[in-house]
C-alpha atoms as a PDB file:
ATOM      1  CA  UNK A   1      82.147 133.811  97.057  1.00  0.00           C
ATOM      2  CA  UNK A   2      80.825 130.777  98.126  1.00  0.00           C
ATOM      3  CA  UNK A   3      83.288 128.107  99.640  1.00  0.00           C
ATOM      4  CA  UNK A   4      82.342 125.364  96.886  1.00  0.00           C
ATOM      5  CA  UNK A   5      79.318 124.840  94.611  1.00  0.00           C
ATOM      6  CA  UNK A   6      78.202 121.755  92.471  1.00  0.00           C
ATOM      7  CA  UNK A   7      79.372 122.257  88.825  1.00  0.00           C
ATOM      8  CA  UNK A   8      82.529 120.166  87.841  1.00  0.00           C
ATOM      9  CA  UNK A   9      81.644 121.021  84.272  1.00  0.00           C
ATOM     10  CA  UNK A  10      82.186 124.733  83.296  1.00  0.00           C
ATOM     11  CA  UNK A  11      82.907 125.588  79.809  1.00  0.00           C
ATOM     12  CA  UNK A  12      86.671 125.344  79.287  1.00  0.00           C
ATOM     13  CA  UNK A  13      87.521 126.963  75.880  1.00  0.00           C
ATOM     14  CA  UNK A  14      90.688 128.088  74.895  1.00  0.00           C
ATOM     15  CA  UNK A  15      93.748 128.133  76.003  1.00  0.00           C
ATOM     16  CA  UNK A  16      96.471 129.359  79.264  1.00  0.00           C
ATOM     17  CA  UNK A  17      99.016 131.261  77.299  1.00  0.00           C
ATOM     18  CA  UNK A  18     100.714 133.041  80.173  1.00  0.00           C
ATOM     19  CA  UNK A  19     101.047 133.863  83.697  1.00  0.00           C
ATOM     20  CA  UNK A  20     103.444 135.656  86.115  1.00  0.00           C
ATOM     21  CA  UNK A  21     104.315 134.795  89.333  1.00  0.00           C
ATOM     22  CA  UNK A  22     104.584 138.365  90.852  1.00  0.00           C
ATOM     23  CA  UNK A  23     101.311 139.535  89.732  1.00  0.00           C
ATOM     24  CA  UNK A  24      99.020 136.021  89.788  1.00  0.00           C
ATOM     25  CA  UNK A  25      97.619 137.032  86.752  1.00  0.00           C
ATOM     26  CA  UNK A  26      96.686 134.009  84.341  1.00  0.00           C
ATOM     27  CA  UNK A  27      96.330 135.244  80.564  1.00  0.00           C
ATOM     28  CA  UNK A  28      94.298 132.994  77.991  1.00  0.00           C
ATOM     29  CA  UNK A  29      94.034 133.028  74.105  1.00  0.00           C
ATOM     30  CA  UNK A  30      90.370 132.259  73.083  1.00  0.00           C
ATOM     31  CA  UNK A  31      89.209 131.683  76.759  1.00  0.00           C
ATOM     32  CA  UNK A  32      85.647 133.426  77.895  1.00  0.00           C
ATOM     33  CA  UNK A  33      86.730 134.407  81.702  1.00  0.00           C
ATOM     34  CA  UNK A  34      83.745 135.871  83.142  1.00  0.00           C
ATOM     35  CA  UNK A  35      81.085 134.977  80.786  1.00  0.00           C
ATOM     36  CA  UNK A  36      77.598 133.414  81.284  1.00  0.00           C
ATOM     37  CA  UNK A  37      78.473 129.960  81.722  1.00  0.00           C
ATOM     38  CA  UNK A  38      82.200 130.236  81.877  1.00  0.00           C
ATOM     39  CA  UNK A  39      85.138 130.579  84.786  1.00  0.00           C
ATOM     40  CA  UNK A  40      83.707 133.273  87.243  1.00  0.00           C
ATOM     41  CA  UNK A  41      84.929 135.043  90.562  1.00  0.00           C
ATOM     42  CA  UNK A  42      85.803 132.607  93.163  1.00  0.00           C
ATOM     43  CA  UNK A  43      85.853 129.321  90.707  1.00  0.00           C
ATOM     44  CA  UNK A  44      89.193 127.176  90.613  1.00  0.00           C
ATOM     45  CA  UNK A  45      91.097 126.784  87.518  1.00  0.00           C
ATOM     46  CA  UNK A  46      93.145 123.104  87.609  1.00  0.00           C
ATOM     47  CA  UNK A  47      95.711 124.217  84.924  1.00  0.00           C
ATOM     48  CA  UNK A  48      97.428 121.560  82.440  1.00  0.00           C
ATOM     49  CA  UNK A  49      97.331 118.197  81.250  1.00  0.00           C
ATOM     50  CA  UNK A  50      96.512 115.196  83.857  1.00  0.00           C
ATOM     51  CA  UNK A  51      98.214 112.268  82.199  1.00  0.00           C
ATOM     52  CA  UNK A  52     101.360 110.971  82.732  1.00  0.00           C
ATOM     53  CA  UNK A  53     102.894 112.307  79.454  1.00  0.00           C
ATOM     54  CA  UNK A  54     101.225 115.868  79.600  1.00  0.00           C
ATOM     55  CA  UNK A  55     102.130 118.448  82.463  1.00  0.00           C
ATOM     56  CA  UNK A  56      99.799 119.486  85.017  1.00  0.00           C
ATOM     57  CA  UNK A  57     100.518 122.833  86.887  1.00  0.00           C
ATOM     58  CA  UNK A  58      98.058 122.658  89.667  1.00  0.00           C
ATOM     59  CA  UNK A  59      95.055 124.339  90.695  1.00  0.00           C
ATOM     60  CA  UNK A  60      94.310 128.506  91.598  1.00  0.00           C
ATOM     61  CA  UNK A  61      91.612 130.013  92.998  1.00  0.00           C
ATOM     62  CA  UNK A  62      90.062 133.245  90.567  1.00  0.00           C
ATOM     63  CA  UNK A  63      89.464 136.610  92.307  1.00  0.00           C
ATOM     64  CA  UNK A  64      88.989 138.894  89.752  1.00  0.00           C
ATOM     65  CA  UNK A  65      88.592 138.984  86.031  1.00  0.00           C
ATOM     66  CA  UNK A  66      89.357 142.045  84.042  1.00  0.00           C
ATOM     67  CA  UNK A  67      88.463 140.494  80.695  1.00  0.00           C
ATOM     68  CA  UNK A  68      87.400 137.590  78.679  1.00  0.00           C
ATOM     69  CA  UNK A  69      91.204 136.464  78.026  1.00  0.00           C
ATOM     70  CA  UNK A  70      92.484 137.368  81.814  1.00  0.00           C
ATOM     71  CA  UNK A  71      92.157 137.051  85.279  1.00  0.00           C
ATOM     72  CA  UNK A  72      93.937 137.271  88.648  1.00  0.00           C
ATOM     73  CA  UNK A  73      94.379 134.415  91.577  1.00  0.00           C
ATOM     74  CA  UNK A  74      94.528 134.065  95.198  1.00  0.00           C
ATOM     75  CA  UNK A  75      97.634 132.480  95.454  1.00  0.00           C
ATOM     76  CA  UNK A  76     100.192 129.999  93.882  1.00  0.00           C
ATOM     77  CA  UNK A  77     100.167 127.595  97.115  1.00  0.00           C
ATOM     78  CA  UNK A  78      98.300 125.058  95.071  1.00  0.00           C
ATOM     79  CA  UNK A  79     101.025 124.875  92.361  1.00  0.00           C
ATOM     80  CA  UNK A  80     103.188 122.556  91.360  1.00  0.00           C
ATOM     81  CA  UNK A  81     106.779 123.923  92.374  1.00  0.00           C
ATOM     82  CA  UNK A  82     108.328 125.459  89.670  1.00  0.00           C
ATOM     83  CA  UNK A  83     110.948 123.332  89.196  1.00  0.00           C
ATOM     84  CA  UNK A  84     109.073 120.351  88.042  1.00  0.00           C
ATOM     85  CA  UNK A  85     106.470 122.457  86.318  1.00  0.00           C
ATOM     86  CA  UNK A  86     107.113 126.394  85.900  1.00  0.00           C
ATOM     87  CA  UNK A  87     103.487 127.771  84.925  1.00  0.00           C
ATOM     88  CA  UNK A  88     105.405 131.162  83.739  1.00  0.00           C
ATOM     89  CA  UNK A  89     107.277 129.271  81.120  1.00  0.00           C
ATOM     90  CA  UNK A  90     103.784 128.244  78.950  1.00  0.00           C
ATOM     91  CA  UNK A  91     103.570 130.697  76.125  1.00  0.00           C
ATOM     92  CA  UNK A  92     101.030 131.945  73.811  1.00  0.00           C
ATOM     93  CA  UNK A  93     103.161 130.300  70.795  1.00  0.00           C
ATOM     94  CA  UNK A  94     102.452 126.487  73.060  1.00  0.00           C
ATOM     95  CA  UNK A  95      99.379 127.239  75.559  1.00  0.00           C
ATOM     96  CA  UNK A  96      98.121 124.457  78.149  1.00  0.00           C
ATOM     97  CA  UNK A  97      94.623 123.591  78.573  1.00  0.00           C
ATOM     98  CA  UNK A  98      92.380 124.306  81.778  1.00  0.00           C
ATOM     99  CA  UNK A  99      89.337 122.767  83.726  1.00  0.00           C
ATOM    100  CA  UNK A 100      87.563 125.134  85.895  1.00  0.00           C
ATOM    101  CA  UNK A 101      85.329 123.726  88.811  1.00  0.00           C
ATOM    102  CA  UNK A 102      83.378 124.542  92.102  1.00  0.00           C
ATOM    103  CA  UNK A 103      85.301 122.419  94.123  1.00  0.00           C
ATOM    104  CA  UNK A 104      85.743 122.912  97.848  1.00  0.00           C
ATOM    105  CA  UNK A 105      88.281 125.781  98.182  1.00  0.00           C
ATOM    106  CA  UNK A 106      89.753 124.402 101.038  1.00  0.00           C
ATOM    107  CA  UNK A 107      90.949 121.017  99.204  1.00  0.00           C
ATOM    108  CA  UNK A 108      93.988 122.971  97.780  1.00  0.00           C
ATOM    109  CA  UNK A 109      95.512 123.127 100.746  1.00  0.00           C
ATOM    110  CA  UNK A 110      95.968 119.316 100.581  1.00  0.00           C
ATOM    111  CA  UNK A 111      97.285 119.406  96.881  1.00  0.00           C
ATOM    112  CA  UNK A 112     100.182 121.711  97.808  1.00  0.00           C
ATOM    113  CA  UNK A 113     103.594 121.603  96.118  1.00  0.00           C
ATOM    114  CA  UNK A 114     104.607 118.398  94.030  1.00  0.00           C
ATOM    115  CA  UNK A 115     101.900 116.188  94.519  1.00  0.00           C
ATOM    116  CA  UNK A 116     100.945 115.181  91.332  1.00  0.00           C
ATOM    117  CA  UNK A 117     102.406 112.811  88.318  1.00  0.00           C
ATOM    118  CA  UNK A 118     104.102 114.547  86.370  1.00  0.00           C
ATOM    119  CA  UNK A 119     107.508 113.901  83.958  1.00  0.00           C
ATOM    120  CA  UNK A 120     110.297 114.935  85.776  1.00  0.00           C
ATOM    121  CA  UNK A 121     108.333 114.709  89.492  1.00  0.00           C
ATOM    122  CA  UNK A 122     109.932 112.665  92.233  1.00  0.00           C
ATOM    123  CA  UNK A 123     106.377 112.066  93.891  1.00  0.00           C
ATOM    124  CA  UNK A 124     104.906 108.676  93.074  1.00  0.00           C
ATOM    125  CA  UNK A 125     101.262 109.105  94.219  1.00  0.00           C
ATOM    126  CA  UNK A 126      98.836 111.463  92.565  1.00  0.00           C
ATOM    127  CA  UNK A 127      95.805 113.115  94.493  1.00  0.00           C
ATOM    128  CA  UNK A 128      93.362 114.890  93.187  1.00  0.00           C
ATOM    129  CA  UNK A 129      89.581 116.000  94.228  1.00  0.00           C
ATOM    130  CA  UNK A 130      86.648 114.633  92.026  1.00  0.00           C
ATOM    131  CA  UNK A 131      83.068 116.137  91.601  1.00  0.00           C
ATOM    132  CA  UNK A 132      81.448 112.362  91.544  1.00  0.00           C
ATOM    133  CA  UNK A 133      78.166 112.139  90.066  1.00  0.00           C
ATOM    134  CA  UNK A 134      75.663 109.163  90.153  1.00  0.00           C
ATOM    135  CA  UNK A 135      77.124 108.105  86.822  1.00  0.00           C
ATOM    136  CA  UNK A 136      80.841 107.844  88.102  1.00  0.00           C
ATOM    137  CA  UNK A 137      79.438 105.600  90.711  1.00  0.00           C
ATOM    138  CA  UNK A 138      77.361 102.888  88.608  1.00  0.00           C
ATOM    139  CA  UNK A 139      79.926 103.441  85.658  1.00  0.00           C
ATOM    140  CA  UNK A 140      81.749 100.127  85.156  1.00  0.00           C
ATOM    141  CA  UNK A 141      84.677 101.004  87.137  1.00  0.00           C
ATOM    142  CA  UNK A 142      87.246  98.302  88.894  1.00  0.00           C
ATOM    143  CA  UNK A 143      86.619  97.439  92.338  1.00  0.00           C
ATOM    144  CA  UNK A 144      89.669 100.485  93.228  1.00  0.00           C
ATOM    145  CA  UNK A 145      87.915 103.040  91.974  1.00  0.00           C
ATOM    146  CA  UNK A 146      84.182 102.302  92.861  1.00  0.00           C
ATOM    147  CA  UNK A 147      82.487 105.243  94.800  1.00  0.00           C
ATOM    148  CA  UNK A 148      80.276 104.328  97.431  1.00  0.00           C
ATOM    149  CA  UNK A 149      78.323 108.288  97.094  1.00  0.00           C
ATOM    150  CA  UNK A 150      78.164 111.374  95.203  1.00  0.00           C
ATOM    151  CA  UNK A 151      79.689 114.642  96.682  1.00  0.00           C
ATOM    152  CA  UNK A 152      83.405 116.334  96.351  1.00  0.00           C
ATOM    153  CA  UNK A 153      85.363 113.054  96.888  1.00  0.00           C
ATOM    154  CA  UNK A 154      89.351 113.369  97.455  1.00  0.00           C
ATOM    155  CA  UNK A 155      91.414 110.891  95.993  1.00  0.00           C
ATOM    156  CA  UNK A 156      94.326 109.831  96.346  1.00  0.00           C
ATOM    157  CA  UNK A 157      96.425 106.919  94.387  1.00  0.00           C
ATOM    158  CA  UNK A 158     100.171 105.120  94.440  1.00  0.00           C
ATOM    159  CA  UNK A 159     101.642 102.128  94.609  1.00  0.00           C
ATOM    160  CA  UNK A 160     102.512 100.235  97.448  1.00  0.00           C
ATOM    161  CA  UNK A 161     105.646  98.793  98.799  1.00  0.00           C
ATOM    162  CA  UNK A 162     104.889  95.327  97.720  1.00  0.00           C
ATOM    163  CA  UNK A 163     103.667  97.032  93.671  1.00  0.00           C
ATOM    164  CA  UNK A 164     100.190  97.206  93.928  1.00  0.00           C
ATOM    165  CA  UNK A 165      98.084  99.827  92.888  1.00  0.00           C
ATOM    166  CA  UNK A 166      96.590 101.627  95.754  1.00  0.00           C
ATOM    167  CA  UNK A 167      93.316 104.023  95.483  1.00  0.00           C
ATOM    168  CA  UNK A 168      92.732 105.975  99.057  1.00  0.00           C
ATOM    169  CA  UNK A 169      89.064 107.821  98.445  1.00  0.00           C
ATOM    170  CA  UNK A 170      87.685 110.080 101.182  1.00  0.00           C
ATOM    171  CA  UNK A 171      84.360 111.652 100.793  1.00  0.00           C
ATOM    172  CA  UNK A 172      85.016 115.467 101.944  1.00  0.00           C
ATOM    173  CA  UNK A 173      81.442 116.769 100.817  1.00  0.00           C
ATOM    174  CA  UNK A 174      78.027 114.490 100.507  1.00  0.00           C
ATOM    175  CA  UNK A 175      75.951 115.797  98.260  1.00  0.00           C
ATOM    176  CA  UNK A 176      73.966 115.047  95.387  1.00  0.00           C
ATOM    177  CA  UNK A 177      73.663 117.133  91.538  1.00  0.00           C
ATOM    178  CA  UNK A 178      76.968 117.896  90.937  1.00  0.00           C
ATOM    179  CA  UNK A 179      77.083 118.632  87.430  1.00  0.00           C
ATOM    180  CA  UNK A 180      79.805 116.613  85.550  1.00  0.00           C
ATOM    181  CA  UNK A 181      80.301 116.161  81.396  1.00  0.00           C
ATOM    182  CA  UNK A 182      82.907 117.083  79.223  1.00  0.00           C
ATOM    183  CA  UNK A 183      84.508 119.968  80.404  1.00  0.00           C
ATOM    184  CA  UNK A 184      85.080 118.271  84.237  1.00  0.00           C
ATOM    185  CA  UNK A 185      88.370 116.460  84.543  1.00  0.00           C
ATOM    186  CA  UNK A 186      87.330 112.646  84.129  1.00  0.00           C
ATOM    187  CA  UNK A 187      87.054 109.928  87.067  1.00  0.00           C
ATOM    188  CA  UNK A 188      89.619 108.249  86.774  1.00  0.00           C
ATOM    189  CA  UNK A 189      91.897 110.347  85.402  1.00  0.00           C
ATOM    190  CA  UNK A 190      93.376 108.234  82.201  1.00  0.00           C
ATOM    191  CA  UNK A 191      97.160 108.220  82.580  1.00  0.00           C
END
């Protein structure tokens, strides 16, 4: 398992319809784990909405898939605590949707806990790692969210004491071809 790879855009179909805490086993409903193309062994799964009126769970490492509709994690470090956003609560009646991505593995262990936007959250910044391709840099974006190079790029944004919007980017891998579309979480994430 490599530690990250360049594809922010693997196919994302279906749906989360349940997990469990004690087990770290993430059960889908129409999802393809472990097919050509699809979430594979060692691939992290950012589970839930990224918007301000959606919920967003966090991200999990895969380390085994024992079918097409389920597969088991690392670790629930990279979770949002569960009493802002309980992952075990989504059910298959109301399922959540999913990216999967190559990022750097050890990025999660900056996106620990609460650290995310979400209703209910007491955190007021967001952060969030990016695969940032040529076209998120010469994209039309303000002046706070222009990228000066391609790679796995950390972000992080919240306002300031004074009100302003404040975008923090750090580049943690340079590198160029990392695949991005429409089944990668988008730069900036719309709120």
């Amino acid at each position: 398992m490599a530690l990250w790879g360049n594809n922010n855009n693997i196919d994302n179909v279906g749906l989360i319809t349940g997990f469990s805490y004690d087990t770290k086993i993430i059960f889908g409903a129409g999802t393809s784990f472990g097919e050509t193309g699809s979430a594979s062994v060692g691939d992290i799964i950012s589970v839930g909405v990224r918007s301000d009126v959606g919920t967003y769970y966090g991200n999990v490492v895969i380390v085994s898939i024992a079918g097409t509709q389920e597969c088991a994690i690392a670790h629930t470090d990279a979770l949002v605590s569960e009493g802002v956003a309980d992952l075990s609560a989504v059910t298959s009646a109301a399922g959540t949707s999913f990216y999967v991505s190559q990022l750097p593995k050890y990025t999660l262990w900056d996106l620990q806990g609460d650290r995310f936007r979400n209703p209910g959250s007491d955190f007021d910044s967001d952060c969030l790692v990016y695969g940032i391709s040529t076209t998120a840099i010469n994209g039309g974006l303000s002046a706070s969210y222009t990228m000066d190079g391609e790679g796995w790029v950390g972000v992080q944004t919240y306002i300031d004491c004074s009100g302003e919007l404040r975008v923090k980017k750090e580049v943690l891998v340079a590198m160029s071809g990392i695949t991005t579309g429409d089944h990668s979480i988008q730069y900036p994430t719309p709120s």
